[in-house]
PDB file of N, CA and C in Angstrom:
ATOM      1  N   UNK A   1       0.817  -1.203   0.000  1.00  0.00           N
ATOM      2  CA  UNK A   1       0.000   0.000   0.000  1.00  0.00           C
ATOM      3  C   UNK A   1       0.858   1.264   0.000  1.00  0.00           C
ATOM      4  N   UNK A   2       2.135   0.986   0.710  1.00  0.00           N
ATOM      5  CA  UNK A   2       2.768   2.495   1.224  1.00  0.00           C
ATOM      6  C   UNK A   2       3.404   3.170  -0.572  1.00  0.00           C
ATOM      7  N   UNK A   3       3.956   1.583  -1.357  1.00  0.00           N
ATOM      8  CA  UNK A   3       4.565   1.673  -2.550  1.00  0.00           C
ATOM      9  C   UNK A   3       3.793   2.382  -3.616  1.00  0.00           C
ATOM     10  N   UNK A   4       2.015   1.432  -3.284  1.00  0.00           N
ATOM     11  CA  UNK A   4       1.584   1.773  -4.658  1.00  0.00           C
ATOM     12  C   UNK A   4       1.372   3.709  -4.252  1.00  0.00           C
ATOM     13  N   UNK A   5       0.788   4.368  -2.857  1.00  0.00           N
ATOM     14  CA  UNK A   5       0.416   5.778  -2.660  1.00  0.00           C
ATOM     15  C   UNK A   5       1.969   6.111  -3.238  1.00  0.00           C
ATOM     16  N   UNK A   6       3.149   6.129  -3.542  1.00  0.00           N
ATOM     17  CA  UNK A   6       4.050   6.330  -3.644  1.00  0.00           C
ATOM     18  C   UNK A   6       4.477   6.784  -5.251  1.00  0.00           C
ATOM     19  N   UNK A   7       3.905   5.540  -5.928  1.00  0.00           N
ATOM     20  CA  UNK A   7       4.408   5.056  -7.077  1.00  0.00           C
ATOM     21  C   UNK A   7       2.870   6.095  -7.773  1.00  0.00           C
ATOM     22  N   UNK A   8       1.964   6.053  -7.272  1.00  0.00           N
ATOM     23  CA  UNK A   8       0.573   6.899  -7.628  1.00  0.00           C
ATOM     24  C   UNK A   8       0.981   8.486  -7.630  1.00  0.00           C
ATOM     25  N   UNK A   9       1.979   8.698  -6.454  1.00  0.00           N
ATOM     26  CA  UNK A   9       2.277  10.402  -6.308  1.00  0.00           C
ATOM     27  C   UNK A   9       3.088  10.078  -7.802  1.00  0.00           C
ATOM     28  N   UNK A  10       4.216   9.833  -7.382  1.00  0.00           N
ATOM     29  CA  UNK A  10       5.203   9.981  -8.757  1.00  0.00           C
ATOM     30  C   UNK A  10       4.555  10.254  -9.988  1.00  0.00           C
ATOM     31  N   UNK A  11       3.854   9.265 -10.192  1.00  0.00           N
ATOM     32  CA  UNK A  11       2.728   9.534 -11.638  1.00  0.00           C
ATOM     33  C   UNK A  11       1.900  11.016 -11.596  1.00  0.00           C
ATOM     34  N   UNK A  12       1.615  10.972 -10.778  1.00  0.00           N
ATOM     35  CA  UNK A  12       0.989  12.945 -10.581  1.00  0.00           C
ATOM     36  C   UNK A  12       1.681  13.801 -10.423  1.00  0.00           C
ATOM     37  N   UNK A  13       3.216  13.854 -10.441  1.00  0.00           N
ATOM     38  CA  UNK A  13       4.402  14.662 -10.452  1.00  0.00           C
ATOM     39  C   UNK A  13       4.491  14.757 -11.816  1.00  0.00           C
ATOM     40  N   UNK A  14       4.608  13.766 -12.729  1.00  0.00           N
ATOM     41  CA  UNK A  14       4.881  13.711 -13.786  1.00  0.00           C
ATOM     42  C   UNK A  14       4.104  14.257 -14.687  1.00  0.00           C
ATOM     43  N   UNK A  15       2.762  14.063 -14.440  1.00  0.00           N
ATOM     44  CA  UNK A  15       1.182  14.479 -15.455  1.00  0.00           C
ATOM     45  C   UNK A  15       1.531  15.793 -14.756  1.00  0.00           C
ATOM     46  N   UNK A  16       1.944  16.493 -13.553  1.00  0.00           N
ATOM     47  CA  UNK A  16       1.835  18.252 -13.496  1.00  0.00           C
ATOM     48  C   UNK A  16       2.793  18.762 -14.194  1.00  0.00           C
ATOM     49  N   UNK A  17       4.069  18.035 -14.313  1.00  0.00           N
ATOM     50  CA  UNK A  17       5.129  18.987 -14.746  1.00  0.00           C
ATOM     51  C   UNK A  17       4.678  18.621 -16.921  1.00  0.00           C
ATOM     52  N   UNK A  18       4.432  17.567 -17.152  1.00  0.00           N
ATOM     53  CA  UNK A  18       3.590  17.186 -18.413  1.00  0.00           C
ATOM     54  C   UNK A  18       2.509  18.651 -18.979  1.00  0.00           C
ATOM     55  N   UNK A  19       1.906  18.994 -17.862  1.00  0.00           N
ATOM     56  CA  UNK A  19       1.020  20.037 -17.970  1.00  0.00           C
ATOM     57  C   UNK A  19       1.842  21.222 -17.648  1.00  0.00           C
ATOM     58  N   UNK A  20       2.421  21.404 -17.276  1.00  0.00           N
ATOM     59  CA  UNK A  20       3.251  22.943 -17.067  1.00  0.00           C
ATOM     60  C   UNK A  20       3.971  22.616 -18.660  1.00  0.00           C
ATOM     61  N   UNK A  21       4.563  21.582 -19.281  1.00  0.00           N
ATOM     62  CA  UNK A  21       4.999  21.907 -20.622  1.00  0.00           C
ATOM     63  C   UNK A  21       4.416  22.421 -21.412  1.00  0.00           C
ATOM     64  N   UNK A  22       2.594  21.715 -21.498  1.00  0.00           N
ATOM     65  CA  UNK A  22       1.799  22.113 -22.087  1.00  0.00           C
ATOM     66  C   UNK A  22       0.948  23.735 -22.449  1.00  0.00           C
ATOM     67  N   UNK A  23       1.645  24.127 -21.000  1.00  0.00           N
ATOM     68  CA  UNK A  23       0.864  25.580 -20.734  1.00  0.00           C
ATOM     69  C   UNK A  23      -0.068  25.648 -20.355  1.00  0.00           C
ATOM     70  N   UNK A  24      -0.455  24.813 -19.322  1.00  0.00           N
ATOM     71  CA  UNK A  24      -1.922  24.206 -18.688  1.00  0.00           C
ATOM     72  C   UNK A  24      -1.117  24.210 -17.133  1.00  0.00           C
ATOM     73  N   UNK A  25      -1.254  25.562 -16.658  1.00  0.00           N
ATOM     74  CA  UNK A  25      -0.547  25.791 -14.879  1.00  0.00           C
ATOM     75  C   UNK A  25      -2.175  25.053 -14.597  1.00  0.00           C
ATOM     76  N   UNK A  26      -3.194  25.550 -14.759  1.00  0.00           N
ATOM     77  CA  UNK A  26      -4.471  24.722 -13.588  1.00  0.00           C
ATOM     78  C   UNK A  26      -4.816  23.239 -13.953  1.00  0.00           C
ATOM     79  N   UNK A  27      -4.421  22.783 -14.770  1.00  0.00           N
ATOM     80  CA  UNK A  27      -4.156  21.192 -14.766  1.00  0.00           C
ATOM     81  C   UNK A  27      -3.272  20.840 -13.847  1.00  0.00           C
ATOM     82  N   UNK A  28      -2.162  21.327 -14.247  1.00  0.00           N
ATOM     83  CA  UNK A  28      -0.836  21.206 -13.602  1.00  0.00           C
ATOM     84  C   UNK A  28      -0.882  21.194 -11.875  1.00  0.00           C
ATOM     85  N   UNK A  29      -1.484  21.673 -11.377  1.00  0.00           N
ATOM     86  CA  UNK A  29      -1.903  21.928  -9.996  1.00  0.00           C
ATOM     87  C   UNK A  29      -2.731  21.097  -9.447  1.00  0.00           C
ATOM     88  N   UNK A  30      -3.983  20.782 -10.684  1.00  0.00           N
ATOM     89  CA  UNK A  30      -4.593  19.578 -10.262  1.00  0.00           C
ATOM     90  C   UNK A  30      -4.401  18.059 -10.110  1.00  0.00           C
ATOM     91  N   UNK A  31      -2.536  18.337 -10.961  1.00  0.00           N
ATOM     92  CA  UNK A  31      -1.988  16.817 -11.327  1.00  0.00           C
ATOM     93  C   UNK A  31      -1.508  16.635  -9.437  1.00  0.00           C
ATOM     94  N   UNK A  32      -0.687  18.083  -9.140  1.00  0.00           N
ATOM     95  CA  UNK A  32       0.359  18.279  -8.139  1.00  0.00           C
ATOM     96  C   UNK A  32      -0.078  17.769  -6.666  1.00  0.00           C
ATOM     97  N   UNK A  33      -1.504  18.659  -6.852  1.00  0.00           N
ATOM     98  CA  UNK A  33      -2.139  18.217  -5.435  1.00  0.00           C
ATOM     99  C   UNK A  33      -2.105  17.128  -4.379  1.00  0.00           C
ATOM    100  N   UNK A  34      -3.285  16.067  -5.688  1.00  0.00           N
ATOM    101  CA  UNK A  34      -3.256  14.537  -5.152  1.00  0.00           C
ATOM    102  C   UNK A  34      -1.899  14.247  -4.705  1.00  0.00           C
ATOM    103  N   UNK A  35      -0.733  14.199  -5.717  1.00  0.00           N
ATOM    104  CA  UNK A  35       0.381  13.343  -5.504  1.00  0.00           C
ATOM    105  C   UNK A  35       0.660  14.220  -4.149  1.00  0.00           C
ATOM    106  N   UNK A  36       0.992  15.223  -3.689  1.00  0.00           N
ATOM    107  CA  UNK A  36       1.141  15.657  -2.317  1.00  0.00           C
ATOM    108  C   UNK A  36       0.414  15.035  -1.203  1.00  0.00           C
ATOM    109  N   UNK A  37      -0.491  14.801  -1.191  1.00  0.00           N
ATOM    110  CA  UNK A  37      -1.813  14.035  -0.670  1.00  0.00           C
ATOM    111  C   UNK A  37      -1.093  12.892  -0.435  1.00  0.00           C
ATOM    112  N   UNK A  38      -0.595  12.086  -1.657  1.00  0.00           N
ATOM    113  CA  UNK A  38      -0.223  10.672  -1.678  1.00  0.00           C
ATOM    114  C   UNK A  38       1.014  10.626  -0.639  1.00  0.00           C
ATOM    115  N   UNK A  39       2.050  11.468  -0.898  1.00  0.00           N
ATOM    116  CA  UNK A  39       3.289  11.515  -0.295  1.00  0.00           C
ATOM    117  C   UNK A  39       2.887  11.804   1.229  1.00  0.00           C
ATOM    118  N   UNK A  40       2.290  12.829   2.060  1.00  0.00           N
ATOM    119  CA  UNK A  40       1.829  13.290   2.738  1.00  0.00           C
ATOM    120  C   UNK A  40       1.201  11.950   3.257  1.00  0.00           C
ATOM    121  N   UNK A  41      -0.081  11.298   3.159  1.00  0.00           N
ATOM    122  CA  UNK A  41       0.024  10.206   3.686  1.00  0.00           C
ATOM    123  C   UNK A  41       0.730   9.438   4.221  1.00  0.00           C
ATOM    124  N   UNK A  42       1.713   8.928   2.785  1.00  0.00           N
ATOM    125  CA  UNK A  42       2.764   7.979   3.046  1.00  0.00           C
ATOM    126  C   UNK A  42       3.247   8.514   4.588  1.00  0.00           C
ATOM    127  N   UNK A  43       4.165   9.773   4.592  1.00  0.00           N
ATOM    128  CA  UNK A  43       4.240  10.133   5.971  1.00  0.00           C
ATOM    129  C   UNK A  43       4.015   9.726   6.965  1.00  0.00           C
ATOM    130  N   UNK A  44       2.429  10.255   6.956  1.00  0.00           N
ATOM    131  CA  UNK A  44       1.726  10.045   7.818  1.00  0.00           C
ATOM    132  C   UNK A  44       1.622   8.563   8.665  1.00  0.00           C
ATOM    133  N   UNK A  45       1.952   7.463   7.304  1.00  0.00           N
ATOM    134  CA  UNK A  45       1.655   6.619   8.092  1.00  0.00           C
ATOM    135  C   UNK A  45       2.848   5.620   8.593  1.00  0.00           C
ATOM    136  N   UNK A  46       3.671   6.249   7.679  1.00  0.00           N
ATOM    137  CA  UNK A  46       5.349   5.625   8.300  1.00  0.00           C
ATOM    138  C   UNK A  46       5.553   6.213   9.861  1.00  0.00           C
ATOM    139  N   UNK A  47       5.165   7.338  10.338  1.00  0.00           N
ATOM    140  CA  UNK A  47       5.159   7.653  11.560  1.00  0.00           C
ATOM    141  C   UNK A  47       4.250   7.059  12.361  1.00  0.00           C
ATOM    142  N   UNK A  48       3.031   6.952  12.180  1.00  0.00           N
ATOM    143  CA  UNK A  48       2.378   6.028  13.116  1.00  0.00           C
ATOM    144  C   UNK A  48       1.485   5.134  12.076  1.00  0.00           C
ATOM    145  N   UNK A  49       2.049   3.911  11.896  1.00  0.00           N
ATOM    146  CA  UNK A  49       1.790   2.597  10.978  1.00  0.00           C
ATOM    147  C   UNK A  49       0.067   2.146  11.283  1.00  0.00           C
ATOM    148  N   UNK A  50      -0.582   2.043  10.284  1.00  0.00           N
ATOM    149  CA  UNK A  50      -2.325   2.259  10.563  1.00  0.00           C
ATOM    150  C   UNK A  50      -2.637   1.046  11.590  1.00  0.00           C
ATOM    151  N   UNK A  51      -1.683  -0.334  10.892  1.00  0.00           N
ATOM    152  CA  UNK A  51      -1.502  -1.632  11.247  1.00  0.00           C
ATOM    153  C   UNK A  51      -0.858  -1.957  12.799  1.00  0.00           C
ATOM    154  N   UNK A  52      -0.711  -0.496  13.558  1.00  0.00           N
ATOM    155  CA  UNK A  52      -0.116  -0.916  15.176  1.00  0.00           C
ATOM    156  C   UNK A  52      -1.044  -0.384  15.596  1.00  0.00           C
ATOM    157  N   UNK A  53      -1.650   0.727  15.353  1.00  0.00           N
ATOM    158  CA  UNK A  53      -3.150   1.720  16.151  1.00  0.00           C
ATOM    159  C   UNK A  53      -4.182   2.032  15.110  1.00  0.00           C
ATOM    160  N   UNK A  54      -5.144   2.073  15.217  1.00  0.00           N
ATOM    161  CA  UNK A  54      -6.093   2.654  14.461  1.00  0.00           C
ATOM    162  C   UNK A  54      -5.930   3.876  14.597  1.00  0.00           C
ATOM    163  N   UNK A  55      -6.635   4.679  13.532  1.00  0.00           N
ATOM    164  CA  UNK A  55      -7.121   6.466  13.475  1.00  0.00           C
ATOM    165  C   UNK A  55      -8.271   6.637  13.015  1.00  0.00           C
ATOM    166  N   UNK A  56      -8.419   7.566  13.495  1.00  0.00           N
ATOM    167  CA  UNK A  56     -10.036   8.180  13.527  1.00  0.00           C
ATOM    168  C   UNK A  56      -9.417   9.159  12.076  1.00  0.00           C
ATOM    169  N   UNK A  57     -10.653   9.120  10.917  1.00  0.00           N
ATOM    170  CA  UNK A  57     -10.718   9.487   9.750  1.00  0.00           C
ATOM    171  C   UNK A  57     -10.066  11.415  10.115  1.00  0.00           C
ATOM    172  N   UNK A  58     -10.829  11.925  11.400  1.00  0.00           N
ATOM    173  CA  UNK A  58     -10.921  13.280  11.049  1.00  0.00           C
ATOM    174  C   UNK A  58      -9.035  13.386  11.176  1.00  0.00           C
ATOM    175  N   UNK A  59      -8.650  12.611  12.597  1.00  0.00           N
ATOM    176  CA  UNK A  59      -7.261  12.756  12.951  1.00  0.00           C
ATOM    177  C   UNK A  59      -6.204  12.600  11.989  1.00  0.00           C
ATOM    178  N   UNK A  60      -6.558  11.928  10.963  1.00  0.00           N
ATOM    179  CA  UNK A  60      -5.770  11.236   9.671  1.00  0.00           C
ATOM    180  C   UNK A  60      -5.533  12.158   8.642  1.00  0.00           C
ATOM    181  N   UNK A  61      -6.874  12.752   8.778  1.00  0.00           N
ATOM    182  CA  UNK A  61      -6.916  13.808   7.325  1.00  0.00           C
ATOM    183  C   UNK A  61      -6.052  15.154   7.788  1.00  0.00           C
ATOM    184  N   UNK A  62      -6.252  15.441   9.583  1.00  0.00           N
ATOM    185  CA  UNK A  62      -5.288  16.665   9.888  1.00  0.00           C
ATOM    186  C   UNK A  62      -4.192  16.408   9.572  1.00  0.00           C
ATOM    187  N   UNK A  63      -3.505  15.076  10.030  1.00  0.00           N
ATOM    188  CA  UNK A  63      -1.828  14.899   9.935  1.00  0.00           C
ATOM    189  C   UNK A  63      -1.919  15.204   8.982  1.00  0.00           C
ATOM    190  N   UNK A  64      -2.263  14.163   8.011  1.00  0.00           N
ATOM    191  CA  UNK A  64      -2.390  14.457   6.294  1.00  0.00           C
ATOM    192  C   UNK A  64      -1.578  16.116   6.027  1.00  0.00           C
ATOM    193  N   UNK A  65      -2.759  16.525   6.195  1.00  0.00           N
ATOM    194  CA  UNK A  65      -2.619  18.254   5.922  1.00  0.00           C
ATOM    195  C   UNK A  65      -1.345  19.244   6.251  1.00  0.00           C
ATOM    196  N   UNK A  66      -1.059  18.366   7.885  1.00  0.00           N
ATOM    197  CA  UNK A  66      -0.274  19.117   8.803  1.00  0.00           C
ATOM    198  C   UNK A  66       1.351  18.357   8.155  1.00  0.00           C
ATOM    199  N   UNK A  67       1.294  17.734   7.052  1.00  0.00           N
ATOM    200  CA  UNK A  67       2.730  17.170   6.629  1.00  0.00           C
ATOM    201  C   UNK A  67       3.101  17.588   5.678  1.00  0.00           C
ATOM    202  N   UNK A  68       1.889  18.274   5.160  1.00  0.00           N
ATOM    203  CA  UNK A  68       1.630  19.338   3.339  1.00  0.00           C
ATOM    204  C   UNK A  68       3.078  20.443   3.242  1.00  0.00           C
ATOM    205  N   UNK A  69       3.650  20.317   2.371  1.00  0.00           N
ATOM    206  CA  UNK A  69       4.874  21.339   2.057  1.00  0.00           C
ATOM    207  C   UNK A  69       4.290  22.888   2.361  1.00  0.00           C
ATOM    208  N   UNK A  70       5.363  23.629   2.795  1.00  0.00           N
ATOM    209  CA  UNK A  70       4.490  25.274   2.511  1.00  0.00           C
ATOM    210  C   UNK A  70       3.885  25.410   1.567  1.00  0.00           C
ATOM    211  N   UNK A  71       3.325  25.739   0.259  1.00  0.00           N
ATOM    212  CA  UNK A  71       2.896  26.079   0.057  1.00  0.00           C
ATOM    213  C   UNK A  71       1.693  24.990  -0.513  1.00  0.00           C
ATOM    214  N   UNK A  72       1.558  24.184  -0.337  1.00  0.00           N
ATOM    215  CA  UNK A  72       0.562  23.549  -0.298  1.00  0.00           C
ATOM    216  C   UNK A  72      -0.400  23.229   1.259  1.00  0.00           C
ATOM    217  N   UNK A  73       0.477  23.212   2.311  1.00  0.00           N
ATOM    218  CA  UNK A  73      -0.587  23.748   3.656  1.00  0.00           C
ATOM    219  C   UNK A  73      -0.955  25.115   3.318  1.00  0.00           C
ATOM    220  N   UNK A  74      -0.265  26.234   2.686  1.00  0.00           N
ATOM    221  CA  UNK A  74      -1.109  27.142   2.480  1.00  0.00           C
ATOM    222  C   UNK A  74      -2.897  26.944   1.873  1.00  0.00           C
ATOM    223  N   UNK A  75      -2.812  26.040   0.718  1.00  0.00           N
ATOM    224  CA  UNK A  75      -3.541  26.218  -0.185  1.00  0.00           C
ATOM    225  C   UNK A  75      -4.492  25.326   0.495  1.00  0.00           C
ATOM    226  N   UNK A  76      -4.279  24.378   1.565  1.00  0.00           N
ATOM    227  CA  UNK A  76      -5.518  23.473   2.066  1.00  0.00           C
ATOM    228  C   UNK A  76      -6.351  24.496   2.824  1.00  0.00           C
ATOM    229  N   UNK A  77      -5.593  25.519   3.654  1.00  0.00           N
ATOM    230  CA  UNK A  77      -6.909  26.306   4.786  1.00  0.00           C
ATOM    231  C   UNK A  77      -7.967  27.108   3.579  1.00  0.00           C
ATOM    232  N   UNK A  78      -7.614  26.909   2.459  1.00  0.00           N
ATOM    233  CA  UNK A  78      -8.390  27.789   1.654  1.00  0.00           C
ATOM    234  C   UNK A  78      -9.751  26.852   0.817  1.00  0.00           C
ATOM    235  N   UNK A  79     -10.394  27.599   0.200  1.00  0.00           N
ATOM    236  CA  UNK A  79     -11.647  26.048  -0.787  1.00  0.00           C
ATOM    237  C   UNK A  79     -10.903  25.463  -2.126  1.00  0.00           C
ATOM    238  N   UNK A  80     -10.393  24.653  -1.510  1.00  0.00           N
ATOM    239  CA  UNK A  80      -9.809  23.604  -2.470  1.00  0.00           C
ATOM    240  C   UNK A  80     -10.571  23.955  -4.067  1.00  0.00           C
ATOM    241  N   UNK A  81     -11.783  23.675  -3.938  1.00  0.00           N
ATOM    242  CA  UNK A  81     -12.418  23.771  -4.992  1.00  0.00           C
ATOM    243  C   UNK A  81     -12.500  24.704  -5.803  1.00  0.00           C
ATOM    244  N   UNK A  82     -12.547  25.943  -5.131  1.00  0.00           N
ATOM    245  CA  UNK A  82     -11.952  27.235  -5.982  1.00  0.00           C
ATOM    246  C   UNK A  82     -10.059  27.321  -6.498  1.00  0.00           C
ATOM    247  N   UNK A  83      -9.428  27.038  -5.142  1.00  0.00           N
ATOM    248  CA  UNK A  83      -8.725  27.221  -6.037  1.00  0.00           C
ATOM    249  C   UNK A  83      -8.285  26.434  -7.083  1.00  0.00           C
ATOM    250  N   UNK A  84      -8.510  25.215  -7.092  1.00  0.00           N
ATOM    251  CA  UNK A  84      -8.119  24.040  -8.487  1.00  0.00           C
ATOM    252  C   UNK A  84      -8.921  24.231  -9.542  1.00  0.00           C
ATOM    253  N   UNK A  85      -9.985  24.944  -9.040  1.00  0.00           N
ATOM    254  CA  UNK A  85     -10.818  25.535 -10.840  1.00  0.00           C
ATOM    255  C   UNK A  85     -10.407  26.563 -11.401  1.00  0.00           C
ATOM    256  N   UNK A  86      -9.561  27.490 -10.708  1.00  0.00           N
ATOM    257  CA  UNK A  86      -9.240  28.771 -10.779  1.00  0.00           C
ATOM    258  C   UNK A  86      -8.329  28.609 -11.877  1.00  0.00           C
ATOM    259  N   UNK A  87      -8.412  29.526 -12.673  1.00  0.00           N
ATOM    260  CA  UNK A  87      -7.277  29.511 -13.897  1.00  0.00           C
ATOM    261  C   UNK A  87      -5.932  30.015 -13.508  1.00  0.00           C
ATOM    262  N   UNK A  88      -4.972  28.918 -13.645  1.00  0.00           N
ATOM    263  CA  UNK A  88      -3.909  29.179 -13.118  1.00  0.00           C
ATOM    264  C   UNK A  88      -2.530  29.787 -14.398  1.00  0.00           C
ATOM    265  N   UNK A  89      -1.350  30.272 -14.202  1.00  0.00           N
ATOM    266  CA  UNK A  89      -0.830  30.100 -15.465  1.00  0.00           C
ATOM    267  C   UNK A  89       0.146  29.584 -14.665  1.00  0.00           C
ATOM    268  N   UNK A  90       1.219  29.474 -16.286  1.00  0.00           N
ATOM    269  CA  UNK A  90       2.612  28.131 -15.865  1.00  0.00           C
ATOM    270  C   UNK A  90       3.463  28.679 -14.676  1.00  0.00           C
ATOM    271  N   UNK A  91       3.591  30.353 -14.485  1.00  0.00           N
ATOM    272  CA  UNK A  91       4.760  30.545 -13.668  1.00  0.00           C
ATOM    273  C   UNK A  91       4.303  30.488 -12.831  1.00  0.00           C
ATOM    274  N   UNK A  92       2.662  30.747 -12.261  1.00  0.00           N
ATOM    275  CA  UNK A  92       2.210  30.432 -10.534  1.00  0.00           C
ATOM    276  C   UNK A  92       2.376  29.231 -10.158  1.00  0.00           C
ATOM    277  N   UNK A  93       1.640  28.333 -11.192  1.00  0.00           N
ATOM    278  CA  UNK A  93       1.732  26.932 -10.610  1.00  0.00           C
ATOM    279  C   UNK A  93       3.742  26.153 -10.751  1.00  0.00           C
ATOM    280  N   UNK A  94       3.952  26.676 -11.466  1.00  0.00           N
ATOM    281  CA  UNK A  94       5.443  26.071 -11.248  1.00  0.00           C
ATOM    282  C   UNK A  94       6.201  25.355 -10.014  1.00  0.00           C
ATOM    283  N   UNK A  95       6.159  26.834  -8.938  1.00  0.00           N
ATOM    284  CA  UNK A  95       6.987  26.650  -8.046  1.00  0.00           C
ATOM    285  C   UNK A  95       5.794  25.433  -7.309  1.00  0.00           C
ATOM    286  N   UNK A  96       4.688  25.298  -7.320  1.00  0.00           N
ATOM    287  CA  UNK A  96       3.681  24.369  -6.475  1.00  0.00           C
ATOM    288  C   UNK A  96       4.353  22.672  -7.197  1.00  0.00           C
ATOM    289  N   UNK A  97       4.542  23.006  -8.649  1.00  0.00           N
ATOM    290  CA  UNK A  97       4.944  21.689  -8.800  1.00  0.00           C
ATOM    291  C   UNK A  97       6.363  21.462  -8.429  1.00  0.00           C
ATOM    292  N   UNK A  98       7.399  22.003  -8.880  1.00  0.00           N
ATOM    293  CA  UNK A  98       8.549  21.877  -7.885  1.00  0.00           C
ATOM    294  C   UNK A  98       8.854  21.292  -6.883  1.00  0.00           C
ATOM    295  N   UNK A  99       7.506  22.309  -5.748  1.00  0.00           N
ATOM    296  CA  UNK A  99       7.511  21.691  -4.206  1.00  0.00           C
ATOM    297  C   UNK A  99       7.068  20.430  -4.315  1.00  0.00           C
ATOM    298  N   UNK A 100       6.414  19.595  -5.245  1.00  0.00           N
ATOM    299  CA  UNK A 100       5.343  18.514  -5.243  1.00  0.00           C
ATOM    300  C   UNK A 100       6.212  17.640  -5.453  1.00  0.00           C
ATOM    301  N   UNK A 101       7.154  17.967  -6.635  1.00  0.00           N
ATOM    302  CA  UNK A 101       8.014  16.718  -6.847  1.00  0.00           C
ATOM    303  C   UNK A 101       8.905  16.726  -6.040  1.00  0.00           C
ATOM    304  N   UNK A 102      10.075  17.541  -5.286  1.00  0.00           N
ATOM    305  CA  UNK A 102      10.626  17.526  -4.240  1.00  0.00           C
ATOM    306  C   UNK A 102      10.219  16.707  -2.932  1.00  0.00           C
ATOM    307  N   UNK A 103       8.980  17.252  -2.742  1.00  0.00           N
ATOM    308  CA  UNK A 103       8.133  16.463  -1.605  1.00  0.00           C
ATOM    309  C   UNK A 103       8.245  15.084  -1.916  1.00  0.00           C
ATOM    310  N   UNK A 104       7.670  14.767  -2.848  1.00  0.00           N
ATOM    311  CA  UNK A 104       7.767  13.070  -3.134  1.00  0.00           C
ATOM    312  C   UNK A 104       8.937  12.588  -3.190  1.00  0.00           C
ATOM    313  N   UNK A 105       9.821  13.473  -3.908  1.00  0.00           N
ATOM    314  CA  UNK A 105      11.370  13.059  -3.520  1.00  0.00           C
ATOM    315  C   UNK A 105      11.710  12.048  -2.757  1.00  0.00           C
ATOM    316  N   UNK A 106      11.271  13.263  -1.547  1.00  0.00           N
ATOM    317  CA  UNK A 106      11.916  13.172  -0.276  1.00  0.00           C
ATOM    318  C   UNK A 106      11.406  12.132   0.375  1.00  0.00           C
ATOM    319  N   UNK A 107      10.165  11.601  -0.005  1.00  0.00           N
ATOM    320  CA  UNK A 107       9.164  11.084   0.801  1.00  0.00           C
ATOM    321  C   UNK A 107       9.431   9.261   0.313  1.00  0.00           C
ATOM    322  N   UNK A 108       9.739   9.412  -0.830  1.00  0.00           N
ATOM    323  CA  UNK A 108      10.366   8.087  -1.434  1.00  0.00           C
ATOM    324  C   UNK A 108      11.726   7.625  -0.832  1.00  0.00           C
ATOM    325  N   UNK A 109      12.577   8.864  -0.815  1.00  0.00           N
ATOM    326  CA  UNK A 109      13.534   8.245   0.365  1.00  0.00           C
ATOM    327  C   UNK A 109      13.087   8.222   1.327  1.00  0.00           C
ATOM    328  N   UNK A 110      12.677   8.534   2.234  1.00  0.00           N
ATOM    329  CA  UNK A 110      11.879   7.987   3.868  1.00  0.00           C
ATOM    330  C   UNK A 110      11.664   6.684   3.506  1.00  0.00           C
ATOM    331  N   UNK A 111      10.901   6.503   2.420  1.00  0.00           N
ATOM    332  CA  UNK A 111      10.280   4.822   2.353  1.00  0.00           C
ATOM    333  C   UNK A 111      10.551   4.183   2.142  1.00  0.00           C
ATOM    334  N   UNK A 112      11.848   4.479   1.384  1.00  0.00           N
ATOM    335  CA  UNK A 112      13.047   2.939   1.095  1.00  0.00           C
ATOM    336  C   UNK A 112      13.614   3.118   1.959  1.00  0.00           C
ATOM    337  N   UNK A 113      13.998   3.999   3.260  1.00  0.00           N
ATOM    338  CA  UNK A 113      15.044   3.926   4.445  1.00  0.00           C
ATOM    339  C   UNK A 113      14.283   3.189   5.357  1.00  0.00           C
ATOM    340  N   UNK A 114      12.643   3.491   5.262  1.00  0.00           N
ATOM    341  CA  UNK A 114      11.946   2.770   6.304  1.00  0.00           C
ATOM    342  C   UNK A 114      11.959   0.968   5.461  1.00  0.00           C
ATOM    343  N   UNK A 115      11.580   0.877   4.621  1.00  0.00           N
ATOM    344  CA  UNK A 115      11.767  -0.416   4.296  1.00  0.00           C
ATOM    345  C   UNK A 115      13.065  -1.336   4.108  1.00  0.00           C
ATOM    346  N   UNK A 116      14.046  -0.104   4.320  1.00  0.00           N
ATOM    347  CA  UNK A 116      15.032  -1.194   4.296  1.00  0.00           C
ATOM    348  C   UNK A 116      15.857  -1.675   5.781  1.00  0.00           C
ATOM    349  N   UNK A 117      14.549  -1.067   6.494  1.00  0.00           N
ATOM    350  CA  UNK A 117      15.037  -1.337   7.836  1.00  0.00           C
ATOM    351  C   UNK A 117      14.487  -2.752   8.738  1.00  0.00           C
ATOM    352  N   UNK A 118      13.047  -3.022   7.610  1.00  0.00           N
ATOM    353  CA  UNK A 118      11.934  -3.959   8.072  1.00  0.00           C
ATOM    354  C   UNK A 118      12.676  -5.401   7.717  1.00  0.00           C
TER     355      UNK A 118
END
């Protein structure tokens, strides 16, 4: 599970920066998001493993949030829904994808350091 949320971000790193070639920044943002989401999870649950304690949905979705890169915890206190419909162009959304793929980066190494510890 931790691989495929992993291997799922990567693929939405790829379809945003795909869309920033295109000249499509509010695609691009909508690719970026999820995969943050995905990575952000992952996090979430390498720190406390779902499979030793349970979580309550609301507690899950805060960490979630509370693991979000700057500028994507920015963009959660706001209506998601506006802003991912909002017409974006390539140089706003850029630096969001940047942070997105960085994030997953980083988050892919956590998960081969955590798995290669198991």
């Amino acid at each position: 599970a931790l691989e495929d949320q992993i291997s799922d971000a990567r693929r939405r790193v790829e379809a945003a920066e795909r869309q920033l070639q295109d000249g499509d920044g509010g695609r691009a943002l909508q690719a970026a998001y999820p995969a943050v989401v995905a990575a952000a999870t992952v996090r979430v649950w390498l720190a406390e493993p779902p499979w030793h304690r349970g979580m309550a949905p609301n507690d899950m979705q805060r960490k979630v949030r509370d693991a979000f890169p700057g500028r994507f915890g920015a963009l959660a206190v706001l209506d998601l829904r506006d802003v991912l419909t909002s017409p974006w162009t390539t140089d706003a959304a850029e630096p969001y994808v940047l942070e997105a793929r960085a994030f997953v980066q980083e988050t892919t190494a956590q998960l081969e350091s955590w798995l290669g510890q198991g």
